[in-house]
Protein backbone atom coordinates (compact mmCIF):
# COMPACT_ATOMS: atom_id res chain seq x y z
CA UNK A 1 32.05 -59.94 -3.84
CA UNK A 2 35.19 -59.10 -5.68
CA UNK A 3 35.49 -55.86 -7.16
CA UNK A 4 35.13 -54.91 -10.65
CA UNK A 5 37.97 -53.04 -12.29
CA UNK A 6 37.63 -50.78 -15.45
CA UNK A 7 40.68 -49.71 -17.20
CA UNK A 8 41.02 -45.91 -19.01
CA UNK A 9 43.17 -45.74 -21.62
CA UNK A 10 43.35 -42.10 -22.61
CA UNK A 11 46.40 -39.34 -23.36
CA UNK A 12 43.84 -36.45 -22.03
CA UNK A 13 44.22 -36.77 -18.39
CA UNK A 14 41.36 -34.49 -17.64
CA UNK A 15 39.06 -36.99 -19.55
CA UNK A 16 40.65 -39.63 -18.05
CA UNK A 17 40.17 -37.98 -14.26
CA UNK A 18 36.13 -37.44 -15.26
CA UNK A 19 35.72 -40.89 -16.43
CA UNK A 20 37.14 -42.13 -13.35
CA UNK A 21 35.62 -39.72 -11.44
CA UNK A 22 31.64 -41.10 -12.86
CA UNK A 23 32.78 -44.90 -12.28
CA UNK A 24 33.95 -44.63 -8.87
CA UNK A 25 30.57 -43.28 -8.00
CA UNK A 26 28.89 -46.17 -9.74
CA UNK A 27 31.31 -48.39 -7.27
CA UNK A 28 33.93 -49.27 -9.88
CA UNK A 29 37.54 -49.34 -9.01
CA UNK A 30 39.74 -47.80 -12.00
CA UNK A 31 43.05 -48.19 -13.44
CA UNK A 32 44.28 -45.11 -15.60
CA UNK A 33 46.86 -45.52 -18.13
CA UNK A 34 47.98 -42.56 -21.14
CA UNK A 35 49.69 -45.05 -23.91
CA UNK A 36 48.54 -48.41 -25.55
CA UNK A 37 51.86 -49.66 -24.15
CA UNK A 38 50.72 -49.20 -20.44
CA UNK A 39 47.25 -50.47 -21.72
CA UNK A 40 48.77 -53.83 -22.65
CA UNK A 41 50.87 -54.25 -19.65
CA UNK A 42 48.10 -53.12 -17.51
CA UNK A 43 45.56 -56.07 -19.44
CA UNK A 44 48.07 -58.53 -18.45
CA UNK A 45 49.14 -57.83 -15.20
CA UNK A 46 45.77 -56.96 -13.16
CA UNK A 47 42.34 -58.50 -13.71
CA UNK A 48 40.80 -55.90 -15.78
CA UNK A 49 36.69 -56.63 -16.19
CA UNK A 50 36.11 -53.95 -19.19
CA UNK A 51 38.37 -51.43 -21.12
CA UNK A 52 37.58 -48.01 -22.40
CA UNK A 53 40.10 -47.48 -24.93
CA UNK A 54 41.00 -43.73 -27.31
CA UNK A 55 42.21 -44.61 -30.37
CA UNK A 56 44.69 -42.06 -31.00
CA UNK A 57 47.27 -43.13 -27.98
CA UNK A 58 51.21 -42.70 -27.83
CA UNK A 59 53.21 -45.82 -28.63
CA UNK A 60 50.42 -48.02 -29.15
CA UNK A 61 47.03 -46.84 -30.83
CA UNK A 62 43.82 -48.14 -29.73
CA UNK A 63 43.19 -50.77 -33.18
CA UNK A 64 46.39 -52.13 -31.83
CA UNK A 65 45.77 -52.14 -28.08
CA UNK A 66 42.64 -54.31 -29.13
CA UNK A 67 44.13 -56.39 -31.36
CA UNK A 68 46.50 -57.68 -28.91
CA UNK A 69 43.48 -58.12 -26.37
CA UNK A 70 41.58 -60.23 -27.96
CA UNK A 71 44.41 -62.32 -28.64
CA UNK A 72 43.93 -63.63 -25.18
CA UNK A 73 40.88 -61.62 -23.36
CA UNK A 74 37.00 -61.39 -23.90
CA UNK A 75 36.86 -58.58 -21.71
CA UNK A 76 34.40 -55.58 -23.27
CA UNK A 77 35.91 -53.03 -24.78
CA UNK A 78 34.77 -49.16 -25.54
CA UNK A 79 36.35 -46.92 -28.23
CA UNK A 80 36.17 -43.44 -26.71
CA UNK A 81 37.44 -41.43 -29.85
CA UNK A 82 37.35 -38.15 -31.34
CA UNK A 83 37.16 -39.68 -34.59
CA UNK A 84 33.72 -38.98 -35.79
CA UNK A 85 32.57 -40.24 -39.26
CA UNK A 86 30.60 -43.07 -39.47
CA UNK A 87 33.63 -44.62 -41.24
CA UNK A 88 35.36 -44.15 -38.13
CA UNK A 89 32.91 -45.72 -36.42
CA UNK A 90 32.50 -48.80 -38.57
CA UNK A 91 36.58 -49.55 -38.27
CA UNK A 92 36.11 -48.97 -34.65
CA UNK A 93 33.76 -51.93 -34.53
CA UNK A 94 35.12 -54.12 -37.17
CA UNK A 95 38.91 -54.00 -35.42
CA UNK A 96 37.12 -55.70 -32.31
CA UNK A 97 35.43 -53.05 -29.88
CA UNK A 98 32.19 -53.83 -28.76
CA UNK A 99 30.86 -50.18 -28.52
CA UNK A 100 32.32 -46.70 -30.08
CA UNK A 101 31.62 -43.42 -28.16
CA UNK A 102 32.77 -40.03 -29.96
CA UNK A 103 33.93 -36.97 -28.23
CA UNK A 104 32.87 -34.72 -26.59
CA UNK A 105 30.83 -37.24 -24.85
CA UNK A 106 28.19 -37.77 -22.09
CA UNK A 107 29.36 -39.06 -19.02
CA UNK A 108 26.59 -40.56 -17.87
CA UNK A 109 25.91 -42.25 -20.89
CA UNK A 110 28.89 -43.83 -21.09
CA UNK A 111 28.58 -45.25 -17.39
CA UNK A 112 25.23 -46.39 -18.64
CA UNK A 113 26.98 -48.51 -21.44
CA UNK A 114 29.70 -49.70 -19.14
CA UNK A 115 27.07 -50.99 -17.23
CA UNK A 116 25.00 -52.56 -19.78
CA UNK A 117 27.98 -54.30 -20.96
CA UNK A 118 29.12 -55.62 -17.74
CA UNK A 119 25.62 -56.66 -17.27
CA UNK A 120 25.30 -59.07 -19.93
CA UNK A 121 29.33 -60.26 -19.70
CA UNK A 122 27.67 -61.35 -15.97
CA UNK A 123 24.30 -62.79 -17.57
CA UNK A 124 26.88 -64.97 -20.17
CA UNK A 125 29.09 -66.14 -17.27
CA UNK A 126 26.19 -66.81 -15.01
CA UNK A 127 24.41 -69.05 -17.78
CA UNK A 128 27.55 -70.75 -18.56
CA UNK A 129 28.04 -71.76 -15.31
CA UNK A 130 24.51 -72.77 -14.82
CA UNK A 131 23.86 -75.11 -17.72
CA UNK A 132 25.88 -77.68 -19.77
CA UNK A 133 25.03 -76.36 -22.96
CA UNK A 134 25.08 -78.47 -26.04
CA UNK A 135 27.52 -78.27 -29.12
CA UNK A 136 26.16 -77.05 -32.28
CA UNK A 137 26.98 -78.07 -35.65
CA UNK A 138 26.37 -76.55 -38.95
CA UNK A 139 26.91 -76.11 -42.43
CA UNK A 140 31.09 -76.60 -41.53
CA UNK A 141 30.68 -74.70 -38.56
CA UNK A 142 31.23 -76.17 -35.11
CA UNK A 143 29.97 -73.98 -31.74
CA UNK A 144 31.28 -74.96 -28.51
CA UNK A 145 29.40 -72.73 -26.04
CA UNK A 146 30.79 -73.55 -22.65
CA UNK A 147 34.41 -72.83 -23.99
CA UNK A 148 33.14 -69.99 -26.73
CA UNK A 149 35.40 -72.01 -29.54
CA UNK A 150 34.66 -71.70 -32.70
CA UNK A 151 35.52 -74.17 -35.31
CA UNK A 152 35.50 -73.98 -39.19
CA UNK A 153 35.63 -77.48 -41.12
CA UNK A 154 37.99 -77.85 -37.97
CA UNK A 155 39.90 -74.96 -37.95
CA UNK A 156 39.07 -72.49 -35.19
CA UNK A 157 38.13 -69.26 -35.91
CA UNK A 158 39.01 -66.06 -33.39
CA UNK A 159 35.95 -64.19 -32.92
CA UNK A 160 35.09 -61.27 -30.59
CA UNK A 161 32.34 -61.79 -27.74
CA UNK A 162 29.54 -60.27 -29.86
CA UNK A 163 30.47 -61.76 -32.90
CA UNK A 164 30.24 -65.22 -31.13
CA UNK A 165 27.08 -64.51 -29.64
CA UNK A 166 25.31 -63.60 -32.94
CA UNK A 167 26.73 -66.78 -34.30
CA UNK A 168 25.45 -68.37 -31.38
CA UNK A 169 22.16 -67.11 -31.48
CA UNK A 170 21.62 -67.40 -35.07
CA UNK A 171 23.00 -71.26 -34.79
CA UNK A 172 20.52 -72.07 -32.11
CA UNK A 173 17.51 -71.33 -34.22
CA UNK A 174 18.31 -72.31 -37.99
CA UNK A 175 15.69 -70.89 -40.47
CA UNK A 176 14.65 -68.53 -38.10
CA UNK A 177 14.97 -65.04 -39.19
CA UNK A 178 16.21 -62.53 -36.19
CA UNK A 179 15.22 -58.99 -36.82
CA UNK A 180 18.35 -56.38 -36.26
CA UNK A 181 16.40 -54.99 -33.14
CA UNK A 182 15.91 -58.43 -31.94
CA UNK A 183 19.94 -59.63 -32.47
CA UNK A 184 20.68 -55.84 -31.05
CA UNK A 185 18.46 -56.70 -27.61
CA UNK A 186 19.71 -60.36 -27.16
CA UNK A 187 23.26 -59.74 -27.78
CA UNK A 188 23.85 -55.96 -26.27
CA UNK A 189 21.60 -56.55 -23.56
CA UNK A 190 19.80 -52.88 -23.76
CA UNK A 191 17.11 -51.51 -25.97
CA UNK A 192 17.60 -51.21 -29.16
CA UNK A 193 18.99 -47.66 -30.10
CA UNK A 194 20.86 -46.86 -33.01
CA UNK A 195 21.77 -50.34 -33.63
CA UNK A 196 20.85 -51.51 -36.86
CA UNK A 197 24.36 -50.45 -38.49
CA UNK A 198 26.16 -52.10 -35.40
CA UNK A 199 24.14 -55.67 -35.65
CA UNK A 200 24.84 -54.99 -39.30
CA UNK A 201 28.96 -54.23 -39.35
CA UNK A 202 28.95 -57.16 -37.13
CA UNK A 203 27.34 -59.22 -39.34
CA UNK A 204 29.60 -58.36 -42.17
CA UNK A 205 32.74 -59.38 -40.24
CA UNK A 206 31.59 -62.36 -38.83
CA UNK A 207 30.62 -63.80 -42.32
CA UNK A 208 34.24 -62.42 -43.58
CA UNK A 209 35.56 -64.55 -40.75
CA UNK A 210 33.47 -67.42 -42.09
CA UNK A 211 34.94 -66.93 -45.33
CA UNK A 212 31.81 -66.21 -47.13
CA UNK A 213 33.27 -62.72 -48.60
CA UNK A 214 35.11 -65.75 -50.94
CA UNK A 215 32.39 -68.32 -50.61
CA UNK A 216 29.22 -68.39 -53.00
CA UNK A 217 27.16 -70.73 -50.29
CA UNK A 218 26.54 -68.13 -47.35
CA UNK A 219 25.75 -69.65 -44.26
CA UNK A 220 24.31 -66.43 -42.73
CA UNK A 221 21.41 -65.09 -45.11
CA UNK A 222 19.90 -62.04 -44.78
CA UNK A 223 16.29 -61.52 -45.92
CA UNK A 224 15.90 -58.58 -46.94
CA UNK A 225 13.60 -56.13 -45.18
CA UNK A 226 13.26 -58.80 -42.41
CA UNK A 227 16.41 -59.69 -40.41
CA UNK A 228 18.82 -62.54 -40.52
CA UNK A 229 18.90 -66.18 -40.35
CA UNK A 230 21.32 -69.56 -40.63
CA UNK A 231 20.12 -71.68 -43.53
CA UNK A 232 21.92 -74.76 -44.59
């Protein structure tokens, strides 16, 4: 079984030492870094399986460490800030991270998360290995699952790993409406906690990435008091 290596990308080497200190007990083997520059080079050069990321780094902050990972990586990434505000929060999520953690933090609830998102990244891989799954078309929008491609009117579309899966789900079951808590548990992998602004600031960039912030026909409907569903 090959081992599964987190990277730390933090300026505050004491947080950096506890973090890796909690992992290493849950059997993870770490790579430390203190600049988004060394974050980058570290992304490309070893096979790194989930990133926690600060935002406020040397040479390179955390939006742009991210933005240059999901350029070419799906790996799951963790905003470990002490930017606060729910503002903060949101931009966290919206520039690509799949969680946001603010400091000072728990530990062991951030090992929990790592582990909840490793679990599902393993669940995803696992069931696209498994099973030949079937393109999905509709309203413009073309879902290739095995190769997580996105395609709009033929164009692809970069999306991050949750964003795709909420498409995905949501494409799957047309006129179906998915409650927050139930798009929160399908996608995240974990009980649903705190996560109707997360499904929700998810929701509002993937239909920006859809183009429906310009588009009167929105392929993603939300009904209101209910959830969400894809109606063409």
């Amino acid at each position: 079984m090959s081992r599964i290596t987190i990277l730390i990308a933090d300026d505050e080497s004491e947080i950096a030492d506890l973090i890796e200190l909690h992992l290493k007990k849950e059997g993870y083997h770490c790579i430390k870094v203190r600049n988004g520059q060394d974050a980058i080079h570290a992304v490309q050069t070893y096979p790194i399986d989930l990133a926690i990321l600060d935002i406020m780094m040397p040479k390179l902050d955390g939006y742009e460490v991210t933005r240059q990972i999901r350029e070419k990586f799906l790996l799951p990434i963790i905003f470990l800030s002490a930017k606060i505000s729910d503002l903060d929060k949101i931009e966290g999520l919206v520039r690509g991270a799949d969680d946001y953690m603010t400091k000072p933090f728990n530990p062991m609830e951030l090992v929990a998360r790592v582990n909840a998102h490793l679990r599902r990244t393993k669940q995803l891989s696992q069931s696209a290995a498994e099973v030949n799954k079937p393109i999905v078309e509709i309203g413009g929008v073309v879902i290739y699952p095995d190769q997580r491609v996105v395609e709009l009117y033929g164009k692809p579309i970069e999306l991050t790993p949750k964003e795709f899966d909420i498409l995905y789900l949501l494409a799957r079951h047309p006129k179906k409406v998915h409650s927050a808590e139930h798009i929160f548990q399908q996608v995240w992998g974990e009980d649903y906690y705190e996560g109707r602004n997360t499904v929700m600031v998810h929701i509002r960039t993937l239909r920006k990435k859809l183009g429906e912030d310009t588009n009167k026909h929105k392929l993603i409907k939300t009904v209101w008091g209910v959830g969400y569903t894809i109606h063409v």
